[in-house]
PDB file of N, CA and C in Angstrom:
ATOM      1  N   UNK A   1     -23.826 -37.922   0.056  1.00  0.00           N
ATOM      2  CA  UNK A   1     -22.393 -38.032   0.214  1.00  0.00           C
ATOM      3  C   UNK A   1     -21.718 -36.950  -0.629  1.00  0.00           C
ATOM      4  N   UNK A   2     -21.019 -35.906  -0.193  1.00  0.00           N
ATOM      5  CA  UNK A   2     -19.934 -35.061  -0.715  1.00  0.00           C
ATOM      6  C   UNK A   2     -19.016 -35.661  -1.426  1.00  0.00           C
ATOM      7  N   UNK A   3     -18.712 -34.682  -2.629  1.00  0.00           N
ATOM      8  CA  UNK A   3     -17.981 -35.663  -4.052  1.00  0.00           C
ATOM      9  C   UNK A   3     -16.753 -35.072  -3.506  1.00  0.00           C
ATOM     10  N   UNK A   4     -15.659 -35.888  -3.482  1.00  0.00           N
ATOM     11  CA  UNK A   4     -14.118 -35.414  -3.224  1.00  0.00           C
ATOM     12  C   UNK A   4     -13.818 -34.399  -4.672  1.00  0.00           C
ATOM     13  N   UNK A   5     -13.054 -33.337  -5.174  1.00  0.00           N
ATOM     14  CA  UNK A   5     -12.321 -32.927  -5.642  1.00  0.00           C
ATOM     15  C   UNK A   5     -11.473 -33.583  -6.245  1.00  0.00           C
ATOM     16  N   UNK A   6     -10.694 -34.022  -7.525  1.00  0.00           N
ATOM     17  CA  UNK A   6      -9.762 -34.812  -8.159  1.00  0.00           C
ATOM     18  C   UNK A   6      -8.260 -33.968  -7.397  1.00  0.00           C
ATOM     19  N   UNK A   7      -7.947 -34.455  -7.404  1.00  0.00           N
ATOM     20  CA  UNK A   7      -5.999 -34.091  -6.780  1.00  0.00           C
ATOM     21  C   UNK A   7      -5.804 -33.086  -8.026  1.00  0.00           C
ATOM     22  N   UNK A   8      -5.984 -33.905  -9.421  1.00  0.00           N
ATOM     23  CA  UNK A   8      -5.703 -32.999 -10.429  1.00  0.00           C
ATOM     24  C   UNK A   8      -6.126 -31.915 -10.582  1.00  0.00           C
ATOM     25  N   UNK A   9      -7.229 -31.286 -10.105  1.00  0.00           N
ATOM     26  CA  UNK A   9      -7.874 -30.057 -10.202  1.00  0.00           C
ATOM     27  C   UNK A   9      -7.400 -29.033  -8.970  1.00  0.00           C
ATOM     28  N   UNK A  10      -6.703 -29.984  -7.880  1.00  0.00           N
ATOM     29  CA  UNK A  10      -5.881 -29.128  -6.887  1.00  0.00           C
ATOM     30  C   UNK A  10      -5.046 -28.741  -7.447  1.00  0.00           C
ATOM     31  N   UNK A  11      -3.941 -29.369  -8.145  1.00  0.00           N
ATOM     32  CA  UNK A  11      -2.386 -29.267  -8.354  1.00  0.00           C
ATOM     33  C   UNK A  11      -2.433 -28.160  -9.681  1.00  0.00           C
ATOM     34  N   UNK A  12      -3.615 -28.127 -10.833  1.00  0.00           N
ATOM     35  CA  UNK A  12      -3.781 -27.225 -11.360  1.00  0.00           C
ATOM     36  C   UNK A  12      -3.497 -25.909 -11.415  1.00  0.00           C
ATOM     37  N   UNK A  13      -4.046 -25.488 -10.542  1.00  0.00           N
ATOM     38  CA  UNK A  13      -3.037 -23.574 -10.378  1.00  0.00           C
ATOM     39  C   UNK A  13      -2.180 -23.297  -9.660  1.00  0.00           C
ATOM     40  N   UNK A  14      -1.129 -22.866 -10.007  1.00  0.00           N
ATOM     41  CA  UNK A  14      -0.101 -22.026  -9.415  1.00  0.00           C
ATOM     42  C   UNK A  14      -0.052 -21.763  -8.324  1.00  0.00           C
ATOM     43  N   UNK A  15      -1.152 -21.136  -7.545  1.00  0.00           N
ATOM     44  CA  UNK A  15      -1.342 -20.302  -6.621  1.00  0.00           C
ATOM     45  C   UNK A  15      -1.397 -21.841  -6.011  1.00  0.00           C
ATOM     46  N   UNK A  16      -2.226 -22.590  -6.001  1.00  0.00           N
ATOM     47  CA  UNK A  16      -2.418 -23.704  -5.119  1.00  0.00           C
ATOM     48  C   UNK A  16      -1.061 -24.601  -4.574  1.00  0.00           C
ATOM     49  N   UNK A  17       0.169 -24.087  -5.769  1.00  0.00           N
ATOM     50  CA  UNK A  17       1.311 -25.729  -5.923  1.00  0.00           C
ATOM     51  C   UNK A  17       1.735 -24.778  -5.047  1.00  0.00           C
ATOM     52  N   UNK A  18       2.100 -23.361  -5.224  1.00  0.00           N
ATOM     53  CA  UNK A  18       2.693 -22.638  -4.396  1.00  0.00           C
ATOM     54  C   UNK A  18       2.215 -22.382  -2.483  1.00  0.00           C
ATOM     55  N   UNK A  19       1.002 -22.727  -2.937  1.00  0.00           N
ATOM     56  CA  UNK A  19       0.572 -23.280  -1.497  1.00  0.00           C
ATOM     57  C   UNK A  19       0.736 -24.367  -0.670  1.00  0.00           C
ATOM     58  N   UNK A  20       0.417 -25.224  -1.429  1.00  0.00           N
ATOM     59  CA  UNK A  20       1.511 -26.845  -1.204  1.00  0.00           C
ATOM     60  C   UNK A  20       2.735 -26.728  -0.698  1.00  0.00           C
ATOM     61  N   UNK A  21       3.630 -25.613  -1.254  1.00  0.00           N
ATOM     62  CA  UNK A  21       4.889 -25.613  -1.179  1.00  0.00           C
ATOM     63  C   UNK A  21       5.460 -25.128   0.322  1.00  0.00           C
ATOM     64  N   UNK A  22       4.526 -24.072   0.192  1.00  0.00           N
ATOM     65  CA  UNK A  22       4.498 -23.394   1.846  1.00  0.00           C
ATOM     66  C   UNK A  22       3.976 -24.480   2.930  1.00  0.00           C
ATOM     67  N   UNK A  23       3.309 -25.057   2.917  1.00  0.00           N
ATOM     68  CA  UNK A  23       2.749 -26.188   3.530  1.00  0.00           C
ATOM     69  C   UNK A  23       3.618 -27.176   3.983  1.00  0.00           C
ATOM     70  N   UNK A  24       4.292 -28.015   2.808  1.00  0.00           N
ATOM     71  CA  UNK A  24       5.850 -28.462   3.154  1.00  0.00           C
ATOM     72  C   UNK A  24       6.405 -28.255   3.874  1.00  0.00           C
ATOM     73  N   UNK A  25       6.801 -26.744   4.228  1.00  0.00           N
ATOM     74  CA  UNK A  25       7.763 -26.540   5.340  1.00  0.00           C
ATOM     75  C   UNK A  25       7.323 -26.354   6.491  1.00  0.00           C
ATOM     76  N   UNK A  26       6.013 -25.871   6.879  1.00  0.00           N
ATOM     77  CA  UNK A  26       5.867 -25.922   8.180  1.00  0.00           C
ATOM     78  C   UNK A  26       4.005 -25.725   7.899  1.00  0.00           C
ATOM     79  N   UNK A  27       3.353 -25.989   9.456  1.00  0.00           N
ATOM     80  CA  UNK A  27       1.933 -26.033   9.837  1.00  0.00           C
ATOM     81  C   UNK A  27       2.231 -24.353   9.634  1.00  0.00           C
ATOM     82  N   UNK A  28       0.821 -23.826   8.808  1.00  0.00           N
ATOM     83  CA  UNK A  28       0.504 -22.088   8.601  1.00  0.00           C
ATOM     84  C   UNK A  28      -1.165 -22.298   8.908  1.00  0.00           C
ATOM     85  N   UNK A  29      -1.293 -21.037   9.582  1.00  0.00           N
ATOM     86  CA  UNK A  29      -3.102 -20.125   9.389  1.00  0.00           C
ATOM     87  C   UNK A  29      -3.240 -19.740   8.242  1.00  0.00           C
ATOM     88  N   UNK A  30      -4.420 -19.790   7.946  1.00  0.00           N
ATOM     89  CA  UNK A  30      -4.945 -19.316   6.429  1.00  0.00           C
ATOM     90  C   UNK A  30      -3.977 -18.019   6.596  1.00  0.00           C
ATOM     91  N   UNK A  31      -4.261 -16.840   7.302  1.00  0.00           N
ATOM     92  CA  UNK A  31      -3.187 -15.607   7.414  1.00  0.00           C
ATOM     93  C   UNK A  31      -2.261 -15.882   7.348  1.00  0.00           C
ATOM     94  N   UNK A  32      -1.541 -16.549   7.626  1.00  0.00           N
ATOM     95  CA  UNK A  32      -0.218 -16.746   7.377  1.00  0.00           C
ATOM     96  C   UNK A  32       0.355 -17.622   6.099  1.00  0.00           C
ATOM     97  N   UNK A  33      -0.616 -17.998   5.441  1.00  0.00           N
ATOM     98  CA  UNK A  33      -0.143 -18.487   3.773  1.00  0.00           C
ATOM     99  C   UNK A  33      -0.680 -16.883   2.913  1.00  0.00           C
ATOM    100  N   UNK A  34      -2.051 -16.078   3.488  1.00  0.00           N
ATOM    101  CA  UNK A  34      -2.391 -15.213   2.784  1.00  0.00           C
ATOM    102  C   UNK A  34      -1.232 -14.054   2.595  1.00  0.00           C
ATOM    103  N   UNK A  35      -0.208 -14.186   3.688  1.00  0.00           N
ATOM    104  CA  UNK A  35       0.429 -13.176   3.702  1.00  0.00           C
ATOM    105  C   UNK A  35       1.685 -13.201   2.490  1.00  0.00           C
ATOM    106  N   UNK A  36       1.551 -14.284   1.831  1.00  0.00           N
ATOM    107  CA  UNK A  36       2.758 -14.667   1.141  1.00  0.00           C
ATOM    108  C   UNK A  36       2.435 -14.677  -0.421  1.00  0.00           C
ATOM    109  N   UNK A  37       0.506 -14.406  -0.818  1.00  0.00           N
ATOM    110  CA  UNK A  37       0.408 -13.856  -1.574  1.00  0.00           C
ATOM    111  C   UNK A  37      -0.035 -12.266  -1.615  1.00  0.00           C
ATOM    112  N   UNK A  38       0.144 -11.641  -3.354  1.00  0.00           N
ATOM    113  CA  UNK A  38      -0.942 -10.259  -3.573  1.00  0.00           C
ATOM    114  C   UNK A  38      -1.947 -10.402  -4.074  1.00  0.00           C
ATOM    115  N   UNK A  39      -3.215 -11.563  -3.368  1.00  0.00           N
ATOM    116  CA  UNK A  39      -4.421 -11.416  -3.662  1.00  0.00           C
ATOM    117  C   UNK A  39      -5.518 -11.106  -2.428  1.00  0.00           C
ATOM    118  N   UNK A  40      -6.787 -11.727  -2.587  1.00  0.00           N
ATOM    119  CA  UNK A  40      -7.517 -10.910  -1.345  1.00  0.00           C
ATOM    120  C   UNK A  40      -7.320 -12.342  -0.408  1.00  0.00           C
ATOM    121  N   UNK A  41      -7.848 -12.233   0.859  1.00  0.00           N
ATOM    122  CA  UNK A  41      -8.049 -13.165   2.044  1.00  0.00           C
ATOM    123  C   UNK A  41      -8.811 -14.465   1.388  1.00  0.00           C
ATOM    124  N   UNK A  42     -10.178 -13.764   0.877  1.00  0.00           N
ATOM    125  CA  UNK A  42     -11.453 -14.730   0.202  1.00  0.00           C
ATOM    126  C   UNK A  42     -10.872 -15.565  -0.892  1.00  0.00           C
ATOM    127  N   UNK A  43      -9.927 -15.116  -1.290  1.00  0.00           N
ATOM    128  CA  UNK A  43      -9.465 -15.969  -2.496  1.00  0.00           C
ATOM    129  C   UNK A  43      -8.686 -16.645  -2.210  1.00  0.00           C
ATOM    130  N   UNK A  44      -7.616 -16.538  -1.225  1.00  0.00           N
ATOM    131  CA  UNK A  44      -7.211 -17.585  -0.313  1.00  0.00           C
ATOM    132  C   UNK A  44      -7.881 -18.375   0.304  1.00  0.00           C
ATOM    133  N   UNK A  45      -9.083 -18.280   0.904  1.00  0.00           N
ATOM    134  CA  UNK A  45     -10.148 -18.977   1.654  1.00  0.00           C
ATOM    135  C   UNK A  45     -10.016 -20.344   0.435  1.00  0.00           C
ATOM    136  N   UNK A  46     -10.406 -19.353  -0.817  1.00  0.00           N
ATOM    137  CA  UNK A  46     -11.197 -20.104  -1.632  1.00  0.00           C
ATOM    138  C   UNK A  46     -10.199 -21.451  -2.096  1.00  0.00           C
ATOM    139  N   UNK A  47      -8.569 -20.941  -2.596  1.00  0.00           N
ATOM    140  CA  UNK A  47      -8.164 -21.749  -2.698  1.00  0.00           C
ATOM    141  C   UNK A  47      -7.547 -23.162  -1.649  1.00  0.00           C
ATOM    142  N   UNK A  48      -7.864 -22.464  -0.247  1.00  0.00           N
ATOM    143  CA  UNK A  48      -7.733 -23.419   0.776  1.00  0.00           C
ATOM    144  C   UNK A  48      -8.483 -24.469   0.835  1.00  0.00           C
ATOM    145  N   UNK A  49     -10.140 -23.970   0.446  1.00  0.00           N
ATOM    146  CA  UNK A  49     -11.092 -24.681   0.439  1.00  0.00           C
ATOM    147  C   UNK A  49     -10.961 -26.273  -0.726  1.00  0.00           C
ATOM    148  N   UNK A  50     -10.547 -25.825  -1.750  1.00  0.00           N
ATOM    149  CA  UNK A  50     -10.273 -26.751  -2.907  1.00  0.00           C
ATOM    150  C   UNK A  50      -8.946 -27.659  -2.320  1.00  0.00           C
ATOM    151  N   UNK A  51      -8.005 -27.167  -1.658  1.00  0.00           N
ATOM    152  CA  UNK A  51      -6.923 -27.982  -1.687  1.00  0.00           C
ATOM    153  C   UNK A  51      -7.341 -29.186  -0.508  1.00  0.00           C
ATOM    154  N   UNK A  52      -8.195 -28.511   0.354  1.00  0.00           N
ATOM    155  CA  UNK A  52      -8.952 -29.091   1.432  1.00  0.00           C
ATOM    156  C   UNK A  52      -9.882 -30.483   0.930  1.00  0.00           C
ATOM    157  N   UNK A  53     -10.832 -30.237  -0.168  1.00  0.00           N
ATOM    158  CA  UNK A  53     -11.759 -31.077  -0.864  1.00  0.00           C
ATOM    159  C   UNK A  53     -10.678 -31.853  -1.715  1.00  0.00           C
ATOM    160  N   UNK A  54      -9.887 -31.828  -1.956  1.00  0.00           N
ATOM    161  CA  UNK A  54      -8.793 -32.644  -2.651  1.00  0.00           C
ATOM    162  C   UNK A  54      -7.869 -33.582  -1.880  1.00  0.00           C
ATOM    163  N   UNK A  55      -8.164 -32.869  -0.497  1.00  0.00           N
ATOM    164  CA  UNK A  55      -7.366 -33.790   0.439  1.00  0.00           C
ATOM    165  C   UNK A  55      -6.088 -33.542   0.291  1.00  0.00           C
ATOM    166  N   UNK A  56      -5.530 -32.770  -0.372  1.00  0.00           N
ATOM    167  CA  UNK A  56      -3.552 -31.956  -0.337  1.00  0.00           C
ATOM    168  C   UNK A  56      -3.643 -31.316   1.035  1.00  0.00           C
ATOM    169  N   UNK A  57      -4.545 -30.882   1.744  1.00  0.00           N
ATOM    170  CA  UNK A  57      -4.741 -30.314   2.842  1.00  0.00           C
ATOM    171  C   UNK A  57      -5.226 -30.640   4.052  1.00  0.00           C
ATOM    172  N   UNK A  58      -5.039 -30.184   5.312  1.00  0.00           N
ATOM    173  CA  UNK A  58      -5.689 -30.717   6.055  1.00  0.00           C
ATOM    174  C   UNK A  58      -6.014 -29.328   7.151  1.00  0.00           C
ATOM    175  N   UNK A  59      -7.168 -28.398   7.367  1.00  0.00           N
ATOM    176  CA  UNK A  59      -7.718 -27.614   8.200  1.00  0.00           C
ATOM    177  C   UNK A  59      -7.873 -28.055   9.343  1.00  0.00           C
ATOM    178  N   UNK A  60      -7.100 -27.552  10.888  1.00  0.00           N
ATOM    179  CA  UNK A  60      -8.003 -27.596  11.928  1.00  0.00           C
ATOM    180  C   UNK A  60      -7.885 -26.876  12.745  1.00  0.00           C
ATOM    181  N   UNK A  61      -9.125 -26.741  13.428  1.00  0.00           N
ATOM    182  CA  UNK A  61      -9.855 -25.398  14.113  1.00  0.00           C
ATOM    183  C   UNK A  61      -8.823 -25.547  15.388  1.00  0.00           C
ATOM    184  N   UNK A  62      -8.133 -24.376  15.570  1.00  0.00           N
ATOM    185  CA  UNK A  62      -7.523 -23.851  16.991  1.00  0.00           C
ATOM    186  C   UNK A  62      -8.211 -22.705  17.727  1.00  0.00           C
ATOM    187  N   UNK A  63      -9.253 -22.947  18.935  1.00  0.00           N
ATOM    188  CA  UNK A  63      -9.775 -21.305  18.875  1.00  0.00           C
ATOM    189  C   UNK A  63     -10.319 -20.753  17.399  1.00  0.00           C
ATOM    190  N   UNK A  64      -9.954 -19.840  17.300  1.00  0.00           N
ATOM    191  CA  UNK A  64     -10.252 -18.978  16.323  1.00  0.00           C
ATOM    192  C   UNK A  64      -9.484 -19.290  15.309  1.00  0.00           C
ATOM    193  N   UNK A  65      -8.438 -19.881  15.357  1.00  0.00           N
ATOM    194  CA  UNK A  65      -7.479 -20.239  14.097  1.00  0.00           C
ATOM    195  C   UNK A  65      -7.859 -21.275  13.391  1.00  0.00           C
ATOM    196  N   UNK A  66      -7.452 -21.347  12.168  1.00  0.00           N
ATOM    197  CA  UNK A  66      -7.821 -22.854  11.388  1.00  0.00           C
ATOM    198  C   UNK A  66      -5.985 -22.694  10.668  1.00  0.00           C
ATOM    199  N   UNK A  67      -5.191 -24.217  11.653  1.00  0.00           N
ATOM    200  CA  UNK A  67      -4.215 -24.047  11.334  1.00  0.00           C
ATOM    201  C   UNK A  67      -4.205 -25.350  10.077  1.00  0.00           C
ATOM    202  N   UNK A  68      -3.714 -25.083   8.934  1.00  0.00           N
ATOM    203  CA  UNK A  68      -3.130 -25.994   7.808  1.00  0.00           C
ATOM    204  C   UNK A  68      -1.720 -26.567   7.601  1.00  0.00           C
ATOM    205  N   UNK A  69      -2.054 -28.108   7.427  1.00  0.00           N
ATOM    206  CA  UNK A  69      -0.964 -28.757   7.030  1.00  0.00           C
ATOM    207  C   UNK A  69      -0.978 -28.952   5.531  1.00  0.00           C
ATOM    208  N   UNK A  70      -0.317 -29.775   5.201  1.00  0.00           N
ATOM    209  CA  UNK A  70      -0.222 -30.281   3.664  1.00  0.00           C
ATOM    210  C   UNK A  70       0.009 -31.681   4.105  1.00  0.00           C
ATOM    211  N   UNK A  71      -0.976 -32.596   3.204  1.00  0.00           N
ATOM    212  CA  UNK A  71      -1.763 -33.967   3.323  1.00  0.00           C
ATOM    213  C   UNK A  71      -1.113 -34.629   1.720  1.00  0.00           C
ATOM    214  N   UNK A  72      -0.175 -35.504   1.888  1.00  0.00           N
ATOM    215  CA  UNK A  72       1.053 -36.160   0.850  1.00  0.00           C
ATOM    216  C   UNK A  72       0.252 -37.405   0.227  1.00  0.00           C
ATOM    217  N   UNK A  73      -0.951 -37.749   0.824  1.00  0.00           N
ATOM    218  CA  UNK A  73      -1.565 -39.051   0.540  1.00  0.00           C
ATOM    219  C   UNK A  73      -2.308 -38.994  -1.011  1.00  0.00           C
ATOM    220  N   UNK A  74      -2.675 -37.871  -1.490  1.00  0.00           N
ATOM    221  CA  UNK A  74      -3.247 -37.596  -2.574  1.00  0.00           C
ATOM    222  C   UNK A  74      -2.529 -37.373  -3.495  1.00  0.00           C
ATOM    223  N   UNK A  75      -1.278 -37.049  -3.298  1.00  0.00           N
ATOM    224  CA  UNK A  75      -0.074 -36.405  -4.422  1.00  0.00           C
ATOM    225  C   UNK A  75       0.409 -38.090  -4.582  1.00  0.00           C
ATOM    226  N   UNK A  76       0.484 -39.152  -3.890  1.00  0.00           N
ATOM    227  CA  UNK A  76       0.750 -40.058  -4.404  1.00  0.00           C
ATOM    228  C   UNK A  76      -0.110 -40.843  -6.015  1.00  0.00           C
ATOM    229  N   UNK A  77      -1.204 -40.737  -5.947  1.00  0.00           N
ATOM    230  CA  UNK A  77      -1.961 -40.660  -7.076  1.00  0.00           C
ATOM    231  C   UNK A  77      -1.313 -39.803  -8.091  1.00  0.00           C
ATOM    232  N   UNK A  78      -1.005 -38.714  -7.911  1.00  0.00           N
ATOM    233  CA  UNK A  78      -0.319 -38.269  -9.666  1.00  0.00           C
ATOM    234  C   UNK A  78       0.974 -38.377  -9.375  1.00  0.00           C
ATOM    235  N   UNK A  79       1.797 -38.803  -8.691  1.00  0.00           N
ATOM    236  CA  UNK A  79       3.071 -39.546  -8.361  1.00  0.00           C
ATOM    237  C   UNK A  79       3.058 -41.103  -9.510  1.00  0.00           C
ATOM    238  N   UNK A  80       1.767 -41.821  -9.250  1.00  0.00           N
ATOM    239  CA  UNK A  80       1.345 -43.053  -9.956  1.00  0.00           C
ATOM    240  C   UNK A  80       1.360 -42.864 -11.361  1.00  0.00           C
ATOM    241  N   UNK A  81       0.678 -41.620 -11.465  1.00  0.00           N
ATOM    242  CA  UNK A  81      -0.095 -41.328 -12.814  1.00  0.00           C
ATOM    243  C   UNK A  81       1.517 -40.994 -13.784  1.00  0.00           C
ATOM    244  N   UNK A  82       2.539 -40.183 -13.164  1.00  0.00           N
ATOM    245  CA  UNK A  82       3.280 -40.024 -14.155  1.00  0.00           C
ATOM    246  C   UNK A  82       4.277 -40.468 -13.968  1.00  0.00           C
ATOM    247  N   UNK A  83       4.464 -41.847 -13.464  1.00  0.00           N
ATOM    248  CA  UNK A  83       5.249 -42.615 -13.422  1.00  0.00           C
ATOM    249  C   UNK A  83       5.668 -43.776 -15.096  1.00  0.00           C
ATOM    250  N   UNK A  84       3.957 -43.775 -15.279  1.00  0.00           N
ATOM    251  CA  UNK A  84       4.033 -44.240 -16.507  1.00  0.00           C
ATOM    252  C   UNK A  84       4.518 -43.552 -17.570  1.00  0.00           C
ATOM    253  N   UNK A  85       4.402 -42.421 -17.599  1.00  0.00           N
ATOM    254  CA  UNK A  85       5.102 -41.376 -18.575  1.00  0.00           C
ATOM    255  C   UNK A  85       6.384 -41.239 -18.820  1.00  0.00           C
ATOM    256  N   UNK A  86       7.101 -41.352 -17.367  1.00  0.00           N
ATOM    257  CA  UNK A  86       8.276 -41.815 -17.590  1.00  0.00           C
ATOM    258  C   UNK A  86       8.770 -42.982 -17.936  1.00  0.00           C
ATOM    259  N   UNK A  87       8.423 -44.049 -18.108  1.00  0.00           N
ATOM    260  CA  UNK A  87       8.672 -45.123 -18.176  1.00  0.00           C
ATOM    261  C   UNK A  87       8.639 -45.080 -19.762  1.00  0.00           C
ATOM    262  N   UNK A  88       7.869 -44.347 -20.134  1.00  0.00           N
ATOM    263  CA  UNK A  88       6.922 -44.107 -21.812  1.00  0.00           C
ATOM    264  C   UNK A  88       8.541 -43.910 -22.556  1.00  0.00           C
ATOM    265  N   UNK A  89       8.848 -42.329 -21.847  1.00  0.00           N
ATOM    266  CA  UNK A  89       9.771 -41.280 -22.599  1.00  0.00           C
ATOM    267  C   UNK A  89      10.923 -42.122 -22.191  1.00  0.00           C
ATOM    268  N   UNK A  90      11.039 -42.424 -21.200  1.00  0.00           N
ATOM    269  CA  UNK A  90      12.899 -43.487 -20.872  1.00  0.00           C
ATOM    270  C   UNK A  90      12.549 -44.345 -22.218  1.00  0.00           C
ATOM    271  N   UNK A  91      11.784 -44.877 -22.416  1.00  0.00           N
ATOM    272  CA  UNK A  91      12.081 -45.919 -23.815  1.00  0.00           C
ATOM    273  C   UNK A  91      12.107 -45.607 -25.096  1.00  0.00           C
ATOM    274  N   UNK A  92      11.855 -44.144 -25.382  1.00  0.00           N
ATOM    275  CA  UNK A  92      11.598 -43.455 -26.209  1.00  0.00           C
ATOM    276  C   UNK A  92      12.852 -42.860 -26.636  1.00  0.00           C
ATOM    277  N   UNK A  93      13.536 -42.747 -25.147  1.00  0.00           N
ATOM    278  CA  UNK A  93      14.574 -41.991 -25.404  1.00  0.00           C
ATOM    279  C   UNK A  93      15.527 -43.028 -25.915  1.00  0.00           C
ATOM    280  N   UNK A  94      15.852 -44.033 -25.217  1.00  0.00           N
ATOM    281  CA  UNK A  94      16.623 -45.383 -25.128  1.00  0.00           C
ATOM    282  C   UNK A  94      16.559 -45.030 -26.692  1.00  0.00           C
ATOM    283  N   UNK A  95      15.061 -45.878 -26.922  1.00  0.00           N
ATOM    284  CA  UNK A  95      15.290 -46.176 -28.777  1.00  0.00           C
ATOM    285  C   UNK A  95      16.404 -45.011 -29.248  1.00  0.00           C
ATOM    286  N   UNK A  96      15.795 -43.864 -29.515  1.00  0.00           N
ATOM    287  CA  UNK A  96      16.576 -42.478 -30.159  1.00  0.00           C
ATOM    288  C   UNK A  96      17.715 -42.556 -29.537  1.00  0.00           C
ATOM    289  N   UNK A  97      18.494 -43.296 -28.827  1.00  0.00           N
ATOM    290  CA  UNK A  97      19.880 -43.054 -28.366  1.00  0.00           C
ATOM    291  C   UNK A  97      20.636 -43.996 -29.057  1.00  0.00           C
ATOM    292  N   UNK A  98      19.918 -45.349 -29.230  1.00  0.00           N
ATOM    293  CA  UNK A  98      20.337 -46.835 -30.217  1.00  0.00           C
ATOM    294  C   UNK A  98      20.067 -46.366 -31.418  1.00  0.00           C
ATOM    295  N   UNK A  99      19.489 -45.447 -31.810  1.00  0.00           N
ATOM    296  CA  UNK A  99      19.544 -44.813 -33.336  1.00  0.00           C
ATOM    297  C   UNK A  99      20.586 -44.243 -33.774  1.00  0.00           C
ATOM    298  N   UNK A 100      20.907 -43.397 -32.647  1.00  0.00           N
ATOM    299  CA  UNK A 100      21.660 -42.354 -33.142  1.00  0.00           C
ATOM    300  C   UNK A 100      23.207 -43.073 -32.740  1.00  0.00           C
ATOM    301  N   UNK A 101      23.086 -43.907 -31.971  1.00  0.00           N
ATOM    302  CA  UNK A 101      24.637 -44.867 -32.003  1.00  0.00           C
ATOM    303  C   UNK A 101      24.647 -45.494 -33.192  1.00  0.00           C
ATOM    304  N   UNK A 102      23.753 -45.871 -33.884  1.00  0.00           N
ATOM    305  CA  UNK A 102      24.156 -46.830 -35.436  1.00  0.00           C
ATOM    306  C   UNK A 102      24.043 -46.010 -35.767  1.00  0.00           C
ATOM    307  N   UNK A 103      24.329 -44.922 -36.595  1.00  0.00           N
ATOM    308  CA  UNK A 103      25.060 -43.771 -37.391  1.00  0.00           C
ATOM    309  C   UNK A 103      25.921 -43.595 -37.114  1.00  0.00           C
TER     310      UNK A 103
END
């Protein structure tokens, strides 16, 4: 059985969120996200491949094309994850705001 990729190790680089981002707005060919960076094709491959094993993505074969969407089901997981964080810092803040009103 093939090990999935953590979401977190997708959302990690730049190049990838910025791929996500393009994804958002509309179905693209690997060429047509490559064209929107200045790196090589293969390294696009490469980062397609990861966003793919993470499941942020979704590849499928047209002919010769492999057209990509962006797959929202995995971003809910660190949607979860830093939900608590906020919840952390809202009370954090709260306190430091009831502090700084009794002065």
């Amino acid at each position: 059985m093939k090990t999935r990729r953590d979401v977190f190790q997708g959302i990690a680089d730049p190049t990838r969120r910025t791929i996500i981002g393009l994804l958002a707005m509309q179905t693209l060919t690997i060429n047509a996200v490559a064209e929107n960076f200045n790196i090589s094709q293969p390294a696009i491959s490469k980062h397609m491949r990861i966003l793919e094993e993470c499941g942020l993505v979704v590849i499928e074969k047209h002919g010769r094309e492999r057209h990509c969407t962006a797959s929202y089901m995995a971003l809910q997981e660190v949607a979860q994850w830093a939900i608590q964080y906020q919840s952390f810092w809202n009370r954090r803040l709260d306190t430091l705001e009831n502090l700084l009103n009794e002065e």
